[in-house]
C-alpha atoms as a PDB file:
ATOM      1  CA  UNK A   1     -72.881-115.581 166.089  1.00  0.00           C
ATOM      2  CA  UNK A   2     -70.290-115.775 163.402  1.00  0.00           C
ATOM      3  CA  UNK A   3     -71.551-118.637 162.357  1.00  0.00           C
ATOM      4  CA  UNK A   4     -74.902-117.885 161.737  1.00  0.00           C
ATOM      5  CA  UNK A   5     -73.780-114.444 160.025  1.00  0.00           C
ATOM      6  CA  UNK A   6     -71.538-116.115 157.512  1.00  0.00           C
ATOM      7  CA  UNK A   7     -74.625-118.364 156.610  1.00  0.00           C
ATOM      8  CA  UNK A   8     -76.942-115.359 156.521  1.00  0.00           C
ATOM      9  CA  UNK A   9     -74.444-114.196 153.603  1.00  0.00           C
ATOM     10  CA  UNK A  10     -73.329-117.925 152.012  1.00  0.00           C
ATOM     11  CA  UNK A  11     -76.487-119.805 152.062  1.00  0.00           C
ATOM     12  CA  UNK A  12     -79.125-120.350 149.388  1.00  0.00           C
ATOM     13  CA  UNK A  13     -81.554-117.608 149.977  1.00  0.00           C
ATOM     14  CA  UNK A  14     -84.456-120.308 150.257  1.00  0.00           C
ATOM     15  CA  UNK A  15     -82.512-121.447 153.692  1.00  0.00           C
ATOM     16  CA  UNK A  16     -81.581-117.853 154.705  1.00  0.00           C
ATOM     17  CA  UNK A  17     -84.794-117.909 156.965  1.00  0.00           C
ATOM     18  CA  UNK A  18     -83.475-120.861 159.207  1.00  0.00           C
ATOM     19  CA  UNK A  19     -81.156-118.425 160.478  1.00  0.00           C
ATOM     20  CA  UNK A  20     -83.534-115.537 161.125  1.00  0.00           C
ATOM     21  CA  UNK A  21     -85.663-118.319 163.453  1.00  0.00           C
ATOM     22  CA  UNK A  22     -82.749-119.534 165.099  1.00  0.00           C
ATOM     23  CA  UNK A  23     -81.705-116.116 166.284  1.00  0.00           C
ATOM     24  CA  UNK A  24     -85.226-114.916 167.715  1.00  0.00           C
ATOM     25  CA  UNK A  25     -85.302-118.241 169.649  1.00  0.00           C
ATOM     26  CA  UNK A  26     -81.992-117.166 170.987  1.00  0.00           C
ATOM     27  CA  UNK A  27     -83.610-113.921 172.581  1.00  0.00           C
ATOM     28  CA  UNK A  28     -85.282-115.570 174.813  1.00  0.00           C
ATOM     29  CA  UNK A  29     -82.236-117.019 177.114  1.00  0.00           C
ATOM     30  CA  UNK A  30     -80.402-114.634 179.493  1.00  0.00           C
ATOM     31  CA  UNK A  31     -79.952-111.235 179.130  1.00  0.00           C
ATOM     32  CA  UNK A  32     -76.359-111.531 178.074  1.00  0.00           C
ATOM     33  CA  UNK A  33     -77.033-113.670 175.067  1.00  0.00           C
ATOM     34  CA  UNK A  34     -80.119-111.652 174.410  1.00  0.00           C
ATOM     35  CA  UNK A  35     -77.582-108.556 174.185  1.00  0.00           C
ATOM     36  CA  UNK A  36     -75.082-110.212 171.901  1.00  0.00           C
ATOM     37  CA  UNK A  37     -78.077-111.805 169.666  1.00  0.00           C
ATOM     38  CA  UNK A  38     -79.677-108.241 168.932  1.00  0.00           C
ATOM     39  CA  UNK A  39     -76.293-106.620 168.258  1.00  0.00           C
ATOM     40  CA  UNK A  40     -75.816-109.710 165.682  1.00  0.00           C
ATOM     41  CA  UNK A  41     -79.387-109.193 164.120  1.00  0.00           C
ATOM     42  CA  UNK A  42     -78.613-105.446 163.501  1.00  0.00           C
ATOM     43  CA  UNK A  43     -75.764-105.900 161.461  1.00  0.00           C
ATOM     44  CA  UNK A  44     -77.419-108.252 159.250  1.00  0.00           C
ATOM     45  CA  UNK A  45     -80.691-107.085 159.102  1.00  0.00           C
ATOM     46  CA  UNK A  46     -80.302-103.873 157.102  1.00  0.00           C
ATOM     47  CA  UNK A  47     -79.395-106.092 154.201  1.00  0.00           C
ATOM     48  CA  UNK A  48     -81.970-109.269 154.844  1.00  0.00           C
ATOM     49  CA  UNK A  49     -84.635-107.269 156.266  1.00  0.00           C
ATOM     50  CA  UNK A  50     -87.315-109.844 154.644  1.00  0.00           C
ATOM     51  CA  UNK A  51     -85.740-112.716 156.972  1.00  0.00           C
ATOM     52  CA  UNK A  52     -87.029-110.556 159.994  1.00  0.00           C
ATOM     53  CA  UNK A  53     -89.719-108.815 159.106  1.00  0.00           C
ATOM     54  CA  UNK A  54     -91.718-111.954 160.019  1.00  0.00           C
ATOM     55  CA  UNK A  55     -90.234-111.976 163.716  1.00  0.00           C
ATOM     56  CA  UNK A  56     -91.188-107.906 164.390  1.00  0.00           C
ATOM     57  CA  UNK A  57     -93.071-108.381 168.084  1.00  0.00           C
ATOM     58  CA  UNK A  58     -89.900-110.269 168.889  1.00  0.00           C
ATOM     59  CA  UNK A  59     -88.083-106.644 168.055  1.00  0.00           C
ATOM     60  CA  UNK A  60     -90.854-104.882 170.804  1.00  0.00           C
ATOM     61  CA  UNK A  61     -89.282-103.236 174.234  1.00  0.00           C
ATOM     62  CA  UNK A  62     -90.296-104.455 177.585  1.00  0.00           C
ATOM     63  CA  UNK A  63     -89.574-102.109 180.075  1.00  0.00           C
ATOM     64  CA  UNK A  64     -87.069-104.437 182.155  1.00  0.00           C
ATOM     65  CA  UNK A  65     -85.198-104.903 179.192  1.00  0.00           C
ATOM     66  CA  UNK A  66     -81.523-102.911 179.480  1.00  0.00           C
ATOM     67  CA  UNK A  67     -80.368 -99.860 178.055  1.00  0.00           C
ATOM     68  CA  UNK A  68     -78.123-101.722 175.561  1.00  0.00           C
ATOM     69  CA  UNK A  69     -81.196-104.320 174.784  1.00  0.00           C
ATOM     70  CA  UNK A  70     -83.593-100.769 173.862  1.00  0.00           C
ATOM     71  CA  UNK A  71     -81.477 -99.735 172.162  1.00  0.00           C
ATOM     72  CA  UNK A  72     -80.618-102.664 169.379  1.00  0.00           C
ATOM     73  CA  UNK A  73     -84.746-103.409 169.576  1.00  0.00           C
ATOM     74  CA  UNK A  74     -85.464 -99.563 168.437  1.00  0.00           C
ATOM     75  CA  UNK A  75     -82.714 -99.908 165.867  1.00  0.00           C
ATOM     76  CA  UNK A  76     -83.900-103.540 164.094  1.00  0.00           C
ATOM     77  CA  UNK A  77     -87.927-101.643 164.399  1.00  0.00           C
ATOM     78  CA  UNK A  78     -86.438 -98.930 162.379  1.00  0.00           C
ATOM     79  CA  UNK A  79     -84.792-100.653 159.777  1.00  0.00           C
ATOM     80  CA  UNK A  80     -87.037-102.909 159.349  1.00  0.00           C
ATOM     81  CA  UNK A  81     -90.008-100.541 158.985  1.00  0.00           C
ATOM     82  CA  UNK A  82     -91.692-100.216 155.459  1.00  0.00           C
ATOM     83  CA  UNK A  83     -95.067 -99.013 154.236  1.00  0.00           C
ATOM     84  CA  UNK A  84     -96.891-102.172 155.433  1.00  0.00           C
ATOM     85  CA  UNK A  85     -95.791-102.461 158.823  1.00  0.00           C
ATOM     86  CA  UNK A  86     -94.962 -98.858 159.749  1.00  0.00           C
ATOM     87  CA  UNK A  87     -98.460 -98.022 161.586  1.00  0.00           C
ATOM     88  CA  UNK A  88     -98.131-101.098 163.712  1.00  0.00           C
ATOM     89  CA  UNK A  89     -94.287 -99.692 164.544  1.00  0.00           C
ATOM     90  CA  UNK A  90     -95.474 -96.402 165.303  1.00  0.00           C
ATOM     91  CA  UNK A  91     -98.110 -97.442 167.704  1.00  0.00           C
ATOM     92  CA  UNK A  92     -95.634 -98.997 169.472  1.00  0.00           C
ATOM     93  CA  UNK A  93     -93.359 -96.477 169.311  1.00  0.00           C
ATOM     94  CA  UNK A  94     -96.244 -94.265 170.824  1.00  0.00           C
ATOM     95  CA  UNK A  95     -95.232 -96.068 173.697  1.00  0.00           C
ATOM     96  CA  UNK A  96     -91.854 -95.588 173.861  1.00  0.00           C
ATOM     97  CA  UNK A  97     -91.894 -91.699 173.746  1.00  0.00           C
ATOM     98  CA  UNK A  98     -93.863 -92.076 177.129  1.00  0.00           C
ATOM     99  CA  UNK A  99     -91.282 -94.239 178.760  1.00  0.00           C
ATOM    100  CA  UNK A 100     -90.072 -92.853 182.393  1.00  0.00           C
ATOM    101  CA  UNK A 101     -86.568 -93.310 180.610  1.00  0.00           C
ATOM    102  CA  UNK A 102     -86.307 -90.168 179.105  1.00  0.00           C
ATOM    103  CA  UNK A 103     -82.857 -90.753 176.869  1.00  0.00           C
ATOM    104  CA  UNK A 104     -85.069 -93.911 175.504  1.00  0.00           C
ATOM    105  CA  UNK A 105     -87.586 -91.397 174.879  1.00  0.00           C
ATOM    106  CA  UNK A 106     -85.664 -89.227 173.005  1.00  0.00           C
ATOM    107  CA  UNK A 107     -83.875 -91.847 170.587  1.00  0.00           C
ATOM    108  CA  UNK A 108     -87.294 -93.075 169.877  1.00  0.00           C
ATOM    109  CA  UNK A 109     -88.041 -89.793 168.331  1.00  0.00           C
ATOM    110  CA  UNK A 110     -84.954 -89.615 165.965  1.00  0.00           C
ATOM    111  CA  UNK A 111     -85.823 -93.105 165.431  1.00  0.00           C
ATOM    112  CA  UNK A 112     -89.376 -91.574 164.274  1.00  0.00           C
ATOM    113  CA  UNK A 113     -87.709 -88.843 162.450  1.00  0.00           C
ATOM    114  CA  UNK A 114     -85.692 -91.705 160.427  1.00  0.00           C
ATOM    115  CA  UNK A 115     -88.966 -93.265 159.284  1.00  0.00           C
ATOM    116  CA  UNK A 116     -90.617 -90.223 158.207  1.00  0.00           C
ATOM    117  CA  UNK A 117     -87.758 -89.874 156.634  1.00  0.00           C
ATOM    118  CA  UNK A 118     -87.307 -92.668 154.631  1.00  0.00           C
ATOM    119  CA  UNK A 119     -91.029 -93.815 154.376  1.00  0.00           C
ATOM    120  CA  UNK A 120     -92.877 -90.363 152.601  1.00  0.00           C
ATOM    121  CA  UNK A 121     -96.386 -92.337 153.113  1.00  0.00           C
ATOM    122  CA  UNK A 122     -96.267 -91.433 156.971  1.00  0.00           C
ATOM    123  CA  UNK A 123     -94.043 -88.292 156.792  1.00  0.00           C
ATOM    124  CA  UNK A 124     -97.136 -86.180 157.378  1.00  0.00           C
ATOM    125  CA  UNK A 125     -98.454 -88.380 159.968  1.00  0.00           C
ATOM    126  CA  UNK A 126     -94.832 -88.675 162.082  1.00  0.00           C
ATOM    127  CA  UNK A 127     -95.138 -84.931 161.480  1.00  0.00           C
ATOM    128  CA  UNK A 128     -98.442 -84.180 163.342  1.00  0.00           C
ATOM    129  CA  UNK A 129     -97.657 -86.430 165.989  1.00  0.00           C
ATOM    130  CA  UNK A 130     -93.882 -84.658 166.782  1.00  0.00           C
ATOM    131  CA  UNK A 131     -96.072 -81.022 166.881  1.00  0.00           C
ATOM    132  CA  UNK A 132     -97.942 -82.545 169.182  1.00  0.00           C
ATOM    133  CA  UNK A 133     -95.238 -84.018 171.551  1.00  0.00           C
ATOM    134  CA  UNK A 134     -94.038 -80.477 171.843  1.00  0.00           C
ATOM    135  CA  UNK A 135     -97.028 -80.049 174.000  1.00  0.00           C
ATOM    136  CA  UNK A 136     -95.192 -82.206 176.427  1.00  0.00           C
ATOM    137  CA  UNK A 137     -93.535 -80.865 179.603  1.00  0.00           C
ATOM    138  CA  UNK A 138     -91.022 -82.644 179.367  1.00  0.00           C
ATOM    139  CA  UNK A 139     -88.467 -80.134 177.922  1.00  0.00           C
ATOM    140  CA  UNK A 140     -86.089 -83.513 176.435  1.00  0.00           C
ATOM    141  CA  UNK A 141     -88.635 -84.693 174.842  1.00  0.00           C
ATOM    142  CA  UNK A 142     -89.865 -81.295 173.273  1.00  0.00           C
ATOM    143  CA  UNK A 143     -86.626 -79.933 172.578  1.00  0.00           C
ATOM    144  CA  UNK A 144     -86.012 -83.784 170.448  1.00  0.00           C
ATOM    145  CA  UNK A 145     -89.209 -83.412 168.760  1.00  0.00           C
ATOM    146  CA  UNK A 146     -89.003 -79.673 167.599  1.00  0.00           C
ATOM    147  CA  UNK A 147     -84.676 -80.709 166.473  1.00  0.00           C
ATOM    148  CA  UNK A 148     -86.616 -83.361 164.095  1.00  0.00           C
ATOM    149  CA  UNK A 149     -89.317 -81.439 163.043  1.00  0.00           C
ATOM    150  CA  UNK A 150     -86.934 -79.062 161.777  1.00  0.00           C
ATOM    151  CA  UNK A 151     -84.900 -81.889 159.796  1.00  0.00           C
ATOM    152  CA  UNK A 152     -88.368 -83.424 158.536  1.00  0.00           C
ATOM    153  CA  UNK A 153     -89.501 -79.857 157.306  1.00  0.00           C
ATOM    154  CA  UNK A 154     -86.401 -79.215 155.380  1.00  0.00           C
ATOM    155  CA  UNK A 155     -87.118 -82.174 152.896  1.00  0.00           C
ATOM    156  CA  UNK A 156     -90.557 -80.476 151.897  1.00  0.00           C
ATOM    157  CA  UNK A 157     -91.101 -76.926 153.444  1.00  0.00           C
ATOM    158  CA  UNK A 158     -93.919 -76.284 150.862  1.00  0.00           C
ATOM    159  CA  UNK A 159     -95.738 -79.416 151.616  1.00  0.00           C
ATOM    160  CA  UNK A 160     -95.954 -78.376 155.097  1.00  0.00           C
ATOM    161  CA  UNK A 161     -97.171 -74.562 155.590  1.00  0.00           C
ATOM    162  CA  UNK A 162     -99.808 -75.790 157.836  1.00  0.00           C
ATOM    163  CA  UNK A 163     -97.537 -77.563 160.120  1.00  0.00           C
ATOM    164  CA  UNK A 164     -95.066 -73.844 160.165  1.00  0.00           C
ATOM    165  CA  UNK A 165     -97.709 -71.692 161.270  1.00  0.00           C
ATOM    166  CA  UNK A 166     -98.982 -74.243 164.090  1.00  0.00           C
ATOM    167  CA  UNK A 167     -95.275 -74.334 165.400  1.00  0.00           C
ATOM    168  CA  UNK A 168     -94.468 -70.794 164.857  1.00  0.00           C
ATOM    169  CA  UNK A 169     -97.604 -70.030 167.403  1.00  0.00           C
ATOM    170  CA  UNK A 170     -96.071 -72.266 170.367  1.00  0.00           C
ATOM    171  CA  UNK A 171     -92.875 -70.809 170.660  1.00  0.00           C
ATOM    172  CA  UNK A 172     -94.231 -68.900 173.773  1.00  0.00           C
ATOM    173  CA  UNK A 173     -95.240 -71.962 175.330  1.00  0.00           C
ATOM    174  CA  UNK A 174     -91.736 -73.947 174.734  1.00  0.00           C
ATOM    175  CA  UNK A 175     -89.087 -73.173 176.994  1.00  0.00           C
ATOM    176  CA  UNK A 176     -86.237 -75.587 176.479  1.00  0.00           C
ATOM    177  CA  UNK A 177     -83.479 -73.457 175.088  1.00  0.00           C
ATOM    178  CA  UNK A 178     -82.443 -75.884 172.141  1.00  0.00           C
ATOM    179  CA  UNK A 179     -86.459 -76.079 171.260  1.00  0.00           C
ATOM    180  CA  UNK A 180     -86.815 -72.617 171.192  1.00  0.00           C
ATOM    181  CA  UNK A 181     -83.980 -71.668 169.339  1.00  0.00           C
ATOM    182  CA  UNK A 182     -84.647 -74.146 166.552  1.00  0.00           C
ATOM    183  CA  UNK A 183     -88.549 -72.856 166.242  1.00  0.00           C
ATOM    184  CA  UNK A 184     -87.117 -69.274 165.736  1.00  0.00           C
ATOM    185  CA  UNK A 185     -84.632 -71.007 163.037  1.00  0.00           C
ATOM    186  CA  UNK A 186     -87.377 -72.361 161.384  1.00  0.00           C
ATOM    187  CA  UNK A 187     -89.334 -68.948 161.265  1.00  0.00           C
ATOM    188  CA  UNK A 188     -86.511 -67.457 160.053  1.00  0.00           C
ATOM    189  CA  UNK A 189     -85.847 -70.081 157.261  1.00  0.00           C
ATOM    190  CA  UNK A 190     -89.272 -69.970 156.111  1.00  0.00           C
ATOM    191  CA  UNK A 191     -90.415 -66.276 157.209  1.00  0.00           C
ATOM    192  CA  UNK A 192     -91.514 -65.938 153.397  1.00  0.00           C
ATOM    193  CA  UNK A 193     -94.468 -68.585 154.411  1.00  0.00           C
ATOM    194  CA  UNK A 194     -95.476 -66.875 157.390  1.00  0.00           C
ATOM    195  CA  UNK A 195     -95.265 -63.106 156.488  1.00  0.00           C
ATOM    196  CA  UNK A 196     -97.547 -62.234 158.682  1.00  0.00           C
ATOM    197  CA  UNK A 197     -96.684 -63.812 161.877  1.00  0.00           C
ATOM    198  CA  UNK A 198     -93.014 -63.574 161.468  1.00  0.00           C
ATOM    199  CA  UNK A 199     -92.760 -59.964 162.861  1.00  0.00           C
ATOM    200  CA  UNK A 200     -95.022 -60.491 165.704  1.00  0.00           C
ATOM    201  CA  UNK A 201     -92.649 -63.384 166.957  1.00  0.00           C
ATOM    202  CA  UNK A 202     -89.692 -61.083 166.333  1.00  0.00           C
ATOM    203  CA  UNK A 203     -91.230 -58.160 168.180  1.00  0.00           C
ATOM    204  CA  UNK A 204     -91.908 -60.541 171.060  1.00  0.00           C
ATOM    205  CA  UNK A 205     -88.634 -62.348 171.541  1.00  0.00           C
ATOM    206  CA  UNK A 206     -87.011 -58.491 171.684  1.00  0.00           C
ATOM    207  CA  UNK A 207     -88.566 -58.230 174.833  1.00  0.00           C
ATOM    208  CA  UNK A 208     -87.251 -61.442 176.334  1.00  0.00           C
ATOM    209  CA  UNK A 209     -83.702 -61.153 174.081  1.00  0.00           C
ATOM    210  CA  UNK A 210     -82.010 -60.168 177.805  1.00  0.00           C
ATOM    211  CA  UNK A 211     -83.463 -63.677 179.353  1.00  0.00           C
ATOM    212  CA  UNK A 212     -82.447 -65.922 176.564  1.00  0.00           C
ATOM    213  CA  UNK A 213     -79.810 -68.332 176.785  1.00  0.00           C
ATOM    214  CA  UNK A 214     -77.307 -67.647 174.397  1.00  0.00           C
ATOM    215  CA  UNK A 215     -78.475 -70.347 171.996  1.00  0.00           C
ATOM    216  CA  UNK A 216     -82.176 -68.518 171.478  1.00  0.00           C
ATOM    217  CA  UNK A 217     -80.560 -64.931 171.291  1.00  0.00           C
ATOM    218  CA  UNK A 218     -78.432 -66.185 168.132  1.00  0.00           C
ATOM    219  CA  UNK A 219     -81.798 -67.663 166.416  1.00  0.00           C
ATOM    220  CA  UNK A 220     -83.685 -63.716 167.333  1.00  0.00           C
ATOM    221  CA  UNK A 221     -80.697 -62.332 165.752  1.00  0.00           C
ATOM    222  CA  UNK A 222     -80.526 -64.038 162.915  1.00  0.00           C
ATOM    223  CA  UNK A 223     -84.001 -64.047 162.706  1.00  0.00           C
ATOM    224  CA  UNK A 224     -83.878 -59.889 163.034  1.00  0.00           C
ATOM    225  CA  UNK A 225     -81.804 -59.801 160.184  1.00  0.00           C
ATOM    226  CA  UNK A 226     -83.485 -62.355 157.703  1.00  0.00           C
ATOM    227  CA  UNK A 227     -86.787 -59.860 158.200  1.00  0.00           C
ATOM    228  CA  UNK A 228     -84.816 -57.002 157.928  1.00  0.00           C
ATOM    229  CA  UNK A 229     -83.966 -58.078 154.097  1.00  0.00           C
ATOM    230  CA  UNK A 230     -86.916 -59.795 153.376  1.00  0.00           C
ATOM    231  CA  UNK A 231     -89.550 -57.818 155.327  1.00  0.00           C
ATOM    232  CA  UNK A 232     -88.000 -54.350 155.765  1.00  0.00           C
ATOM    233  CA  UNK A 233     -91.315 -52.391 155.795  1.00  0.00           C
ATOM    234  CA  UNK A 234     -92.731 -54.884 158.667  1.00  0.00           C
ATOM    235  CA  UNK A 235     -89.559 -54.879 160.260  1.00  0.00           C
ATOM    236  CA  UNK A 236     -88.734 -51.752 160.191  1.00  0.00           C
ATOM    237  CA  UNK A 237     -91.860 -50.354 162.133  1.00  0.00           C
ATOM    238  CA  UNK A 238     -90.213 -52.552 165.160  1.00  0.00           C
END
């Protein structure tokens, strides 16, 4: 492995690519190898992305594949993920989010996040399909998906007033406490978008303020006070 990086870094960059195949043909020998391989490929592949962009089904997760293996695949997907390729990634991420492994589940949402992030063609996109996850039972996976909605939304809240309001009207339908607190942070952070709904929410998490974990009844606070400056005729009638 050392080898091969210090040629990755030394070698003409018309013979980089020989390492990049040599690597990939690597992954397919024991699952030891495979492990050490990937961890190899990450480090170099944030700087010679083009060398393995060719290889990206190599990158995909197979569900016997080990914790450590899922993890360096979703990593190398992510960073290697640009505006050509990024719909073929996110279908397979699709996938991923699904997964009976639920802490896989979860990275591959930040790792979603991080593309929307850094790719603004598909931030909308990643966007709609993270509301829509918060649909899910599965309070890990909506709790993940409201924590990077709330990231995403902070780049661009006035691109995204649509997107608010939809949220702002499942908060009675999410119950993971970390979900539900960061919905009512977002409310509160952009209660000037959603004037009219803001209160409502307000007056209805006052009635379930005594059955909220500690983490929510912080968010109903702070969003009490944020309308009580903002919206103190609304507010007030509460």
């Amino acid at each position: 492995m050392a080898v091969a990086q210090l040629y990755c870094y030394v070698a003409p960059r018309s013979e980089v690519q020989i390492v990049a195949k040599s690597l990939i043909r690597l992954l397919r020998h024991h699952r030891e190898i495979q492990t050490i391989v990937l961890k190899s490929i990450v480090s170099m592949a944030d700087k010679h992305k083009q060398i393995f962009e060719p290889y990206l089904k190599s990158f995909y997760v197979h569900s016997n594949d080990s914790s450590y293996v899922k993890c360096y695949k979703l990593e190398i997907l992510t960073t290697l993920a640009n505006a050509s390729n990024i719909a073929t990634i996110l279908r397979e991420f699709q996938t991923y989010v699904v997964s009976p492994d639920k802490e896989f589940g979860a990275q591959t949402i930040q790792a979603i996040g991080r593309c929307a992030s850094t790719i603004p063609e598909v931030t909308e996109a990643c966007l709609n399909g993270l509301v829509t996850l918060m649909s899910k039972k599965d309070e890990t996976i909506v709790a993940e998906s409201v924590v990077i909605i709330k990231k995403l939304l902070q780049i661009n809240p006035s691109q995204y007033s649509d997107i608010i309001k939809h949220i702002v009207r499942m908060v009675d339908k999410v119950t993971a406490p970390a979900a539900r607190a960061s919905i009512l942070w977002l409310i509160g952070e952009y209660s000037d978008r959603i004037s009219k709904l803001a209160p409502d929410v307000l007056r209805k998490m006052a009635k379930s303020f005594p059955d909220e974990e500690t983490i929510v009844k912080h968010q109903i606070l702070n969003l009490a006070a944020k309308l009580f400056v903002t919206n103190n005729k609304q507010t007030h009638l509460l």
